[in-house]
PDB file of N, CA and C in Angstrom:
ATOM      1  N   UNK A   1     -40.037 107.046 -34.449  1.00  0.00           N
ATOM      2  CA  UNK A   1     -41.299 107.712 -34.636  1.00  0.00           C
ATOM      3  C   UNK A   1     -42.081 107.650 -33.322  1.00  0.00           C
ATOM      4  N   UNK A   2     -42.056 108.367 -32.495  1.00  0.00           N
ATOM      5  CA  UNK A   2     -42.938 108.625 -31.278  1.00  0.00           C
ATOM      6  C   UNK A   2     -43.894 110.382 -31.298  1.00  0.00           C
ATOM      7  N   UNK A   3     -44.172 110.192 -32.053  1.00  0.00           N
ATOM      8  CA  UNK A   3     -45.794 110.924 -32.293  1.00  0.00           C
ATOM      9  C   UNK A   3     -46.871 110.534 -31.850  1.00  0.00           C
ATOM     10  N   UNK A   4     -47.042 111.375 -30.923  1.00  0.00           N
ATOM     11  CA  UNK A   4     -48.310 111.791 -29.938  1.00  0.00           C
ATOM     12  C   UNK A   4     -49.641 111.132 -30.661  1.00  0.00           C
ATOM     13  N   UNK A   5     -49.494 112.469 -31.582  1.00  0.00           N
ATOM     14  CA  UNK A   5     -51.117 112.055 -32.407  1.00  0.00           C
ATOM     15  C   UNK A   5     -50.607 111.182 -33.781  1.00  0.00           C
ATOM     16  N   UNK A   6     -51.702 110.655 -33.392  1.00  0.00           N
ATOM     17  CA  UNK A   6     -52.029 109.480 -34.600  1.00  0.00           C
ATOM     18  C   UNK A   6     -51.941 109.865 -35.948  1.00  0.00           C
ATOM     19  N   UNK A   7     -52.635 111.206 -36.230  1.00  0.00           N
ATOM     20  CA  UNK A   7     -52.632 111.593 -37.473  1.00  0.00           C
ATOM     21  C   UNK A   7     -51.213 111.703 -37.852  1.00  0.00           C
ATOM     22  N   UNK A   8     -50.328 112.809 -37.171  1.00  0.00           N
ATOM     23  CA  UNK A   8     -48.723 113.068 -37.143  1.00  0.00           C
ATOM     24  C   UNK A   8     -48.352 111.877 -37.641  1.00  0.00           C
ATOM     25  N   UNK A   9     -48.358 110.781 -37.073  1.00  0.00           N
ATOM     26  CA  UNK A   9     -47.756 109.755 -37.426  1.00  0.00           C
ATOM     27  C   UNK A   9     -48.279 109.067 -38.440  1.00  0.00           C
ATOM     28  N   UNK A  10     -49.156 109.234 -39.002  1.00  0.00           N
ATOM     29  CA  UNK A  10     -50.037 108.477 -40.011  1.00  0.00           C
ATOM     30  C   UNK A  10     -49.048 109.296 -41.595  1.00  0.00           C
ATOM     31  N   UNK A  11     -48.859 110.512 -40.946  1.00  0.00           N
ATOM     32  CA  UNK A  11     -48.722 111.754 -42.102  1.00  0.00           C
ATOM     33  C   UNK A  11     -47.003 111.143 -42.121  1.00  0.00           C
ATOM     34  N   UNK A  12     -46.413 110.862 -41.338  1.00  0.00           N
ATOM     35  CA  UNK A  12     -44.684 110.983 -41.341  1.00  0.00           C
ATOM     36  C   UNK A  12     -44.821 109.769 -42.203  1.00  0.00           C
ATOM     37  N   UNK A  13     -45.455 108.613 -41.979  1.00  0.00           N
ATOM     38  CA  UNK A  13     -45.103 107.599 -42.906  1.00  0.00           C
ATOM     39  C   UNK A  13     -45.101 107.846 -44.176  1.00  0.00           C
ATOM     40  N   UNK A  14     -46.432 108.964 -44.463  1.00  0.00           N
ATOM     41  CA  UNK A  14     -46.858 108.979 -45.786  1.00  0.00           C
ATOM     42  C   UNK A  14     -46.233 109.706 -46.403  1.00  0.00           C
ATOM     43  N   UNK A  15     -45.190 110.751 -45.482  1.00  0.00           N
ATOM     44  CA  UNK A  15     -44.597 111.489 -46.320  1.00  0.00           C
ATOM     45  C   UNK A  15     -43.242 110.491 -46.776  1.00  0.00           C
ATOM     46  N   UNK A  16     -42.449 109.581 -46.623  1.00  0.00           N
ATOM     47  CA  UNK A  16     -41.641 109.048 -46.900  1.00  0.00           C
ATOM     48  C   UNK A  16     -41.923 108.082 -48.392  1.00  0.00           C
ATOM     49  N   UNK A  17     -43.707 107.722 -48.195  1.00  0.00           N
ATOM     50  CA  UNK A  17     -43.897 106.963 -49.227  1.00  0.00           C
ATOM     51  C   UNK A  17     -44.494 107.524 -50.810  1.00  0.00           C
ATOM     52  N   UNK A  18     -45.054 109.121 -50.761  1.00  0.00           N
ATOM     53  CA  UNK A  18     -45.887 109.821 -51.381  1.00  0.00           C
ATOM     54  C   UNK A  18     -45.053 110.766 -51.902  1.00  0.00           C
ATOM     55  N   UNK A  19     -45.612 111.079 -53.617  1.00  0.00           N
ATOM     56  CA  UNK A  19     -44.567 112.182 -53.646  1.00  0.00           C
ATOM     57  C   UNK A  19     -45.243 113.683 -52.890  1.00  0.00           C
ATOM     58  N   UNK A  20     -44.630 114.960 -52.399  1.00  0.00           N
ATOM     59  CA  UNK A  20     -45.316 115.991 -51.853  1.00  0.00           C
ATOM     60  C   UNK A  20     -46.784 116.899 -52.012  1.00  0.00           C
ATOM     61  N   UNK A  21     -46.501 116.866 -53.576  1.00  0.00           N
ATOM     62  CA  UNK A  21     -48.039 117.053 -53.909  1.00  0.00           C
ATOM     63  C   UNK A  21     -49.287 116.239 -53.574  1.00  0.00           C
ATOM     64  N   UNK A  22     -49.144 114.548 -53.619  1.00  0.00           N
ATOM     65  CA  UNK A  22     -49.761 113.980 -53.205  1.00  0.00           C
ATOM     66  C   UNK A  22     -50.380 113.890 -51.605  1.00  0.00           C
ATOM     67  N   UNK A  23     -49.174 114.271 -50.805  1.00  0.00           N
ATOM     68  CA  UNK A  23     -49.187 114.162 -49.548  1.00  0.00           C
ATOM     69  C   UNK A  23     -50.425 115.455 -48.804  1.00  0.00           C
ATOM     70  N   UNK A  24     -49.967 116.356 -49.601  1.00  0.00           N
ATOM     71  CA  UNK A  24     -51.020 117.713 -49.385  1.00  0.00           C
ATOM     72  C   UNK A  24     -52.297 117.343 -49.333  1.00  0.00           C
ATOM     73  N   UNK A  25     -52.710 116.819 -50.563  1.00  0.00           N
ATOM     74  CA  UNK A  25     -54.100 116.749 -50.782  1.00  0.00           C
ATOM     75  C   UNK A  25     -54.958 115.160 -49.697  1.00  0.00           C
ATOM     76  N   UNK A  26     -53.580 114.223 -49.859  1.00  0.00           N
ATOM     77  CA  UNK A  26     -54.592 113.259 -48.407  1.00  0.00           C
ATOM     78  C   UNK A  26     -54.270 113.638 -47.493  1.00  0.00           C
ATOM     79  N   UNK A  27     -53.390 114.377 -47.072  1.00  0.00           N
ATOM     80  CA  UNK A  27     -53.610 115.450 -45.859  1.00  0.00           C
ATOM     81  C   UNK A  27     -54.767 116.673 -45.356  1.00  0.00           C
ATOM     82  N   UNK A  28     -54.965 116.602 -46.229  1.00  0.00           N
ATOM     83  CA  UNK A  28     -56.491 117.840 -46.678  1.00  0.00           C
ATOM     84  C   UNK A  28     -57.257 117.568 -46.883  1.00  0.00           C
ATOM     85  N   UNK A  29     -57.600 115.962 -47.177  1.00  0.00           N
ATOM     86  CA  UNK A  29     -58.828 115.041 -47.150  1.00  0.00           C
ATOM     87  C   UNK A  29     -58.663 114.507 -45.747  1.00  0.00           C
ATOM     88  N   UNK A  30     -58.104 113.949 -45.135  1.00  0.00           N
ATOM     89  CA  UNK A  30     -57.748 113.365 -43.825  1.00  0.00           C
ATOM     90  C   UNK A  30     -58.340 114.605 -42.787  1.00  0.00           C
ATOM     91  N   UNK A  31     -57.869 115.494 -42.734  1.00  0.00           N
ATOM     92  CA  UNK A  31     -58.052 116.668 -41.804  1.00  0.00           C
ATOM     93  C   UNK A  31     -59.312 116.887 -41.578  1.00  0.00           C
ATOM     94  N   UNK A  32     -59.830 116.913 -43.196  1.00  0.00           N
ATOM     95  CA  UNK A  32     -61.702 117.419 -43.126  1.00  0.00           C
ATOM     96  C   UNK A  32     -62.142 116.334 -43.069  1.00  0.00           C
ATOM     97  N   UNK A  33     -62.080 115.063 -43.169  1.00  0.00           N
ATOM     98  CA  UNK A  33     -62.768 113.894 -42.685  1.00  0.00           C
ATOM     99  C   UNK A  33     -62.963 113.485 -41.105  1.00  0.00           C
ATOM    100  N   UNK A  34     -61.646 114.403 -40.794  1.00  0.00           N
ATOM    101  CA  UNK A  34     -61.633 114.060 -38.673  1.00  0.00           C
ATOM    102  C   UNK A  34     -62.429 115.116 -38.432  1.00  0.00           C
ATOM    103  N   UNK A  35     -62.458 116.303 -39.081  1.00  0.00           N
ATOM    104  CA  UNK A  35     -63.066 117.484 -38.294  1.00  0.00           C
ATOM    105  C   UNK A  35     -64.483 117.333 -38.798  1.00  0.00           C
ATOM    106  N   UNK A  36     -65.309 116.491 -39.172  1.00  0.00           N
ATOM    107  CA  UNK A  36     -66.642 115.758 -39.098  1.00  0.00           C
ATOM    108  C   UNK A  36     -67.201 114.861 -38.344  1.00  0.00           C
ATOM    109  N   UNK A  37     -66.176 114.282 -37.594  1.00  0.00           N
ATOM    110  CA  UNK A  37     -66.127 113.123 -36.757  1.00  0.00           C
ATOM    111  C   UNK A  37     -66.369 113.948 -34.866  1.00  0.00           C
ATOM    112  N   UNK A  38     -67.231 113.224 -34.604  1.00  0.00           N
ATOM    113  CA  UNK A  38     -67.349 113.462 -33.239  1.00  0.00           C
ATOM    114  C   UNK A  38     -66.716 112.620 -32.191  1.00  0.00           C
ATOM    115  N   UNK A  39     -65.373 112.797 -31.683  1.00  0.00           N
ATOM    116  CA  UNK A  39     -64.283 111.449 -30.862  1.00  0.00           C
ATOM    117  C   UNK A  39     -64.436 111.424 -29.610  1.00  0.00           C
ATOM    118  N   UNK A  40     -64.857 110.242 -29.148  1.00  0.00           N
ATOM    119  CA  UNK A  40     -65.177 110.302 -27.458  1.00  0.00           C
ATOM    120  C   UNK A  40     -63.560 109.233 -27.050  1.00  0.00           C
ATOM    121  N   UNK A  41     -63.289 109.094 -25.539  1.00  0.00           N
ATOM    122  CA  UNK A  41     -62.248 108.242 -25.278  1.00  0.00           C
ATOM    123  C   UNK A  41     -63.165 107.285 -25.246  1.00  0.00           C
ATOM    124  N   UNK A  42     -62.667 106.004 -25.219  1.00  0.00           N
ATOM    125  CA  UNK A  42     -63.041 104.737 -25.716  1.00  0.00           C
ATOM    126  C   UNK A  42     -63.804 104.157 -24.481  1.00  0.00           C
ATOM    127  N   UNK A  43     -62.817 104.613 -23.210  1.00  0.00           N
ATOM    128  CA  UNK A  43     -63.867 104.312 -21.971  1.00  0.00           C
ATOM    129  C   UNK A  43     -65.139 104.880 -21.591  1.00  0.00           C
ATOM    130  N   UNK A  44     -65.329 106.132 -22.584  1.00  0.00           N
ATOM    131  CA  UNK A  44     -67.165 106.617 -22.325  1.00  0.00           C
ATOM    132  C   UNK A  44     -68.107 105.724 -23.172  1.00  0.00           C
ATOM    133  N   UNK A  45     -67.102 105.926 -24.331  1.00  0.00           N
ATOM    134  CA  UNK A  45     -67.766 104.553 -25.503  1.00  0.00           C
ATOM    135  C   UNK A  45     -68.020 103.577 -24.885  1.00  0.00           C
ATOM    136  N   UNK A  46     -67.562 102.735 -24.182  1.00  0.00           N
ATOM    137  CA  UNK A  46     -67.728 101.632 -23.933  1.00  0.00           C
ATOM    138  C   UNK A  46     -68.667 100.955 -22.672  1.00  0.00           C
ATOM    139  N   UNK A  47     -68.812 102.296 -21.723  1.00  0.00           N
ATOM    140  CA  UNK A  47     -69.634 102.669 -20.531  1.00  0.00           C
ATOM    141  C   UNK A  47     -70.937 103.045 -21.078  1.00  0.00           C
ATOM    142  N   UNK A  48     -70.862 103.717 -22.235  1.00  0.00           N
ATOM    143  CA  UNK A  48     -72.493 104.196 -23.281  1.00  0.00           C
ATOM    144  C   UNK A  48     -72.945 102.732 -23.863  1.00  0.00           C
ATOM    145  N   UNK A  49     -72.140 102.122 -24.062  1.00  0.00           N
ATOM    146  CA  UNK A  49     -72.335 101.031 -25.028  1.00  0.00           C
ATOM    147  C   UNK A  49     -72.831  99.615 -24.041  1.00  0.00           C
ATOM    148  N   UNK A  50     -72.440  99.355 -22.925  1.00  0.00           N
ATOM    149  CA  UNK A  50     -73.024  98.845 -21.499  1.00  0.00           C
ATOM    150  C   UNK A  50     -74.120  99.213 -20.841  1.00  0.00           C
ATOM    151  N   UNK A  51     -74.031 100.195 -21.069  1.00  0.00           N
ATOM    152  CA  UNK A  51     -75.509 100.820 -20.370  1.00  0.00           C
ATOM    153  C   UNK A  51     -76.592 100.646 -21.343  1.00  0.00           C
ATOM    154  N   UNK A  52     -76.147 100.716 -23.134  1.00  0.00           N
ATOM    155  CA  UNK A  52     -77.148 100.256 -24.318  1.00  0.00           C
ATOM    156  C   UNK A  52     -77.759  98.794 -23.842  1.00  0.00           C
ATOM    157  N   UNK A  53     -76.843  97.991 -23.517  1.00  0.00           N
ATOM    158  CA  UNK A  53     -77.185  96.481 -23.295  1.00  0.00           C
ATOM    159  C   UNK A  53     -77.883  96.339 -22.633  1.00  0.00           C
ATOM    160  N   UNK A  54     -77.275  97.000 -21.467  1.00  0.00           N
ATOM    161  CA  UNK A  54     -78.692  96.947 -20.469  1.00  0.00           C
ATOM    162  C   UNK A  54     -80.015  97.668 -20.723  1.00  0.00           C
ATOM    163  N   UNK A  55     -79.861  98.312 -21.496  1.00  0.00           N
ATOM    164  CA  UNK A  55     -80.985  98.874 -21.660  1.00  0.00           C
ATOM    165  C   UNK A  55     -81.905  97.735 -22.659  1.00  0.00           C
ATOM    166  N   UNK A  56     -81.196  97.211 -23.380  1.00  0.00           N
ATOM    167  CA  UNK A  56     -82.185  96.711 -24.111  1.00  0.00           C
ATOM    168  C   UNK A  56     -82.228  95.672 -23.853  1.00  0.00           C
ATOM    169  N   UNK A  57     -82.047  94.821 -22.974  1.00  0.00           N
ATOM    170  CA  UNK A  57     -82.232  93.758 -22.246  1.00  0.00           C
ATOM    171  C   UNK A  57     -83.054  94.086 -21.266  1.00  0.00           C
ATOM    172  N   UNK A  58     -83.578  94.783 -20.606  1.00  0.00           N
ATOM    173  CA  UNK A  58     -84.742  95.864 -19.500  1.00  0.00           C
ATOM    174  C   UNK A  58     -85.572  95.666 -20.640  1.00  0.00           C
ATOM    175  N   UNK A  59     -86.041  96.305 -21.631  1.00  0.00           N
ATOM    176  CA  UNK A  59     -86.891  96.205 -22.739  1.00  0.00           C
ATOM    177  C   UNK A  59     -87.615  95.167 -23.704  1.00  0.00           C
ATOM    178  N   UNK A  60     -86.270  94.126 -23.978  1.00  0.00           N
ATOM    179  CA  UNK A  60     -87.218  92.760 -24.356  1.00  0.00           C
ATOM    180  C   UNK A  60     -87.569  92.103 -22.848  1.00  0.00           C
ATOM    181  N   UNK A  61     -87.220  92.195 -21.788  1.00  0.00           N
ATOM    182  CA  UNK A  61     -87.984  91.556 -20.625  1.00  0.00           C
ATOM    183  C   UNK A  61     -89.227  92.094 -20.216  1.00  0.00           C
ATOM    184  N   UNK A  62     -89.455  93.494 -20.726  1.00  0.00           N
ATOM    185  CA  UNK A  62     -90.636  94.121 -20.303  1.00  0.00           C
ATOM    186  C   UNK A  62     -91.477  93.595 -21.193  1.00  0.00           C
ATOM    187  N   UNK A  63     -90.886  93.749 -22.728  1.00  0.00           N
ATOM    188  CA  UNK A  63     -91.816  93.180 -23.511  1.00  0.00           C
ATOM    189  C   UNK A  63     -92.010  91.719 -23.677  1.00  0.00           C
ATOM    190  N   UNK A  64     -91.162  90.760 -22.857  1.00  0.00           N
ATOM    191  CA  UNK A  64     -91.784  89.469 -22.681  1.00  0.00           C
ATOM    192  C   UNK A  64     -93.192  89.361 -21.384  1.00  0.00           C
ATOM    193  N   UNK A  65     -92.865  90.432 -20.225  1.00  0.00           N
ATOM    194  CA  UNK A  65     -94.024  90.282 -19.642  1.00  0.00           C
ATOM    195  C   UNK A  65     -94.744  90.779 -20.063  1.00  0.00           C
ATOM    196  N   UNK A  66     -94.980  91.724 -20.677  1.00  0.00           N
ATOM    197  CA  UNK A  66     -95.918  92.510 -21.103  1.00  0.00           C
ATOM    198  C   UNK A  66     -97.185  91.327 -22.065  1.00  0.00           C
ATOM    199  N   UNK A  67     -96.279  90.285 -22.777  1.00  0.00           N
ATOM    200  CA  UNK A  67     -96.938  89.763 -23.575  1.00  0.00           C
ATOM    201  C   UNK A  67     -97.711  88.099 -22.561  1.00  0.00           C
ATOM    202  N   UNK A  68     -96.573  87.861 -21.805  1.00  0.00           N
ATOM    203  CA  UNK A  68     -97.193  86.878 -20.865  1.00  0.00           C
ATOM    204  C   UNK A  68     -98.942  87.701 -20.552  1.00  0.00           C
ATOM    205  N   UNK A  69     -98.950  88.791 -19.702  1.00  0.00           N
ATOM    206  CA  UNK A  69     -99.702  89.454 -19.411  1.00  0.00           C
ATOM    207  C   UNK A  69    -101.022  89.655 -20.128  1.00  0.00           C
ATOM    208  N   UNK A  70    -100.845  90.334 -21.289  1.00  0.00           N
ATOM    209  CA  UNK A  70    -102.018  89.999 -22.320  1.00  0.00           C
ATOM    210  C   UNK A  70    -102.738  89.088 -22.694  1.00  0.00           C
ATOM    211  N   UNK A  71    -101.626  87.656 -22.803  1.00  0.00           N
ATOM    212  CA  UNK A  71    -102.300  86.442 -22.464  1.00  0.00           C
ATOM    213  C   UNK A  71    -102.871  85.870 -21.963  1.00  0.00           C
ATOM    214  N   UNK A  72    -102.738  86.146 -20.325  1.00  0.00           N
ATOM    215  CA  UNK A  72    -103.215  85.845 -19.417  1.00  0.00           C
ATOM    216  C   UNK A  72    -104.560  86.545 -19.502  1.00  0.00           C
ATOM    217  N   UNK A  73    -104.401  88.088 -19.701  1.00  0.00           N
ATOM    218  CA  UNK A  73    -105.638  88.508 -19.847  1.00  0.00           C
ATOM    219  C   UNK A  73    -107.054  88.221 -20.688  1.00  0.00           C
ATOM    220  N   UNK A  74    -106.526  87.468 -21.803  1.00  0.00           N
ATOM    221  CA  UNK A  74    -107.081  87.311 -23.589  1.00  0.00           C
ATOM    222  C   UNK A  74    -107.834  85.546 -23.049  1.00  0.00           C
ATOM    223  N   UNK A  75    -106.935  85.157 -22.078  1.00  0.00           N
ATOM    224  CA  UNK A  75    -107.126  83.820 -21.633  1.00  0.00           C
ATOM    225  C   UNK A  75    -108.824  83.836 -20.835  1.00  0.00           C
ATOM    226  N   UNK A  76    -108.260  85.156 -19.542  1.00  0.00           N
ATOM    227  CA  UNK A  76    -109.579  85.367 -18.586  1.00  0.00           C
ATOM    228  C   UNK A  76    -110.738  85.936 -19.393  1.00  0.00           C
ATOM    229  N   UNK A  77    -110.791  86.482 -20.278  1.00  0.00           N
ATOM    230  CA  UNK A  77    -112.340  86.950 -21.060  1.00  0.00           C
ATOM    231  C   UNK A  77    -112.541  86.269 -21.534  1.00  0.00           C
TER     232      UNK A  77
END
């Protein structure tokens, strides 16, 4: 079994284990469940998902000075 796509190969197993009628219809659920799905390669995922971190690590530090700051201010009046 050296199938490219995943699905192909997902489907060859199932056809060995399913009787044919069966195979149709989670084939026809499978199909319209991917073609809802929006698929990035895993290395943009994971470059989006790094850049999230940093982002929100930039954000609770702003909002830790931010709050030092107020203090300081709440302190001087």
């Amino acid at each position: 079994m050296t199938a490219k796509d995943p699905l192909s190969a997902l489907f060859e197993i199932l056809r060995n284990q399913l009787p044919q009628a069966s195979l149709l219809e989670v084939q026809e659920k499978v199909t319209q469940l991917f073609s809802h799905l929006e698929l990035v390669p895993k290395k943009d995922f994971e470059a989006h998902r790094d850049v999230m971190e940093t982002l929100k690590q930039q954000v609770k530090d702003l909002e830790q000075r931010l709050q030092t700051l107020e203090q300081a201010d709440a302190k001087s009046q």
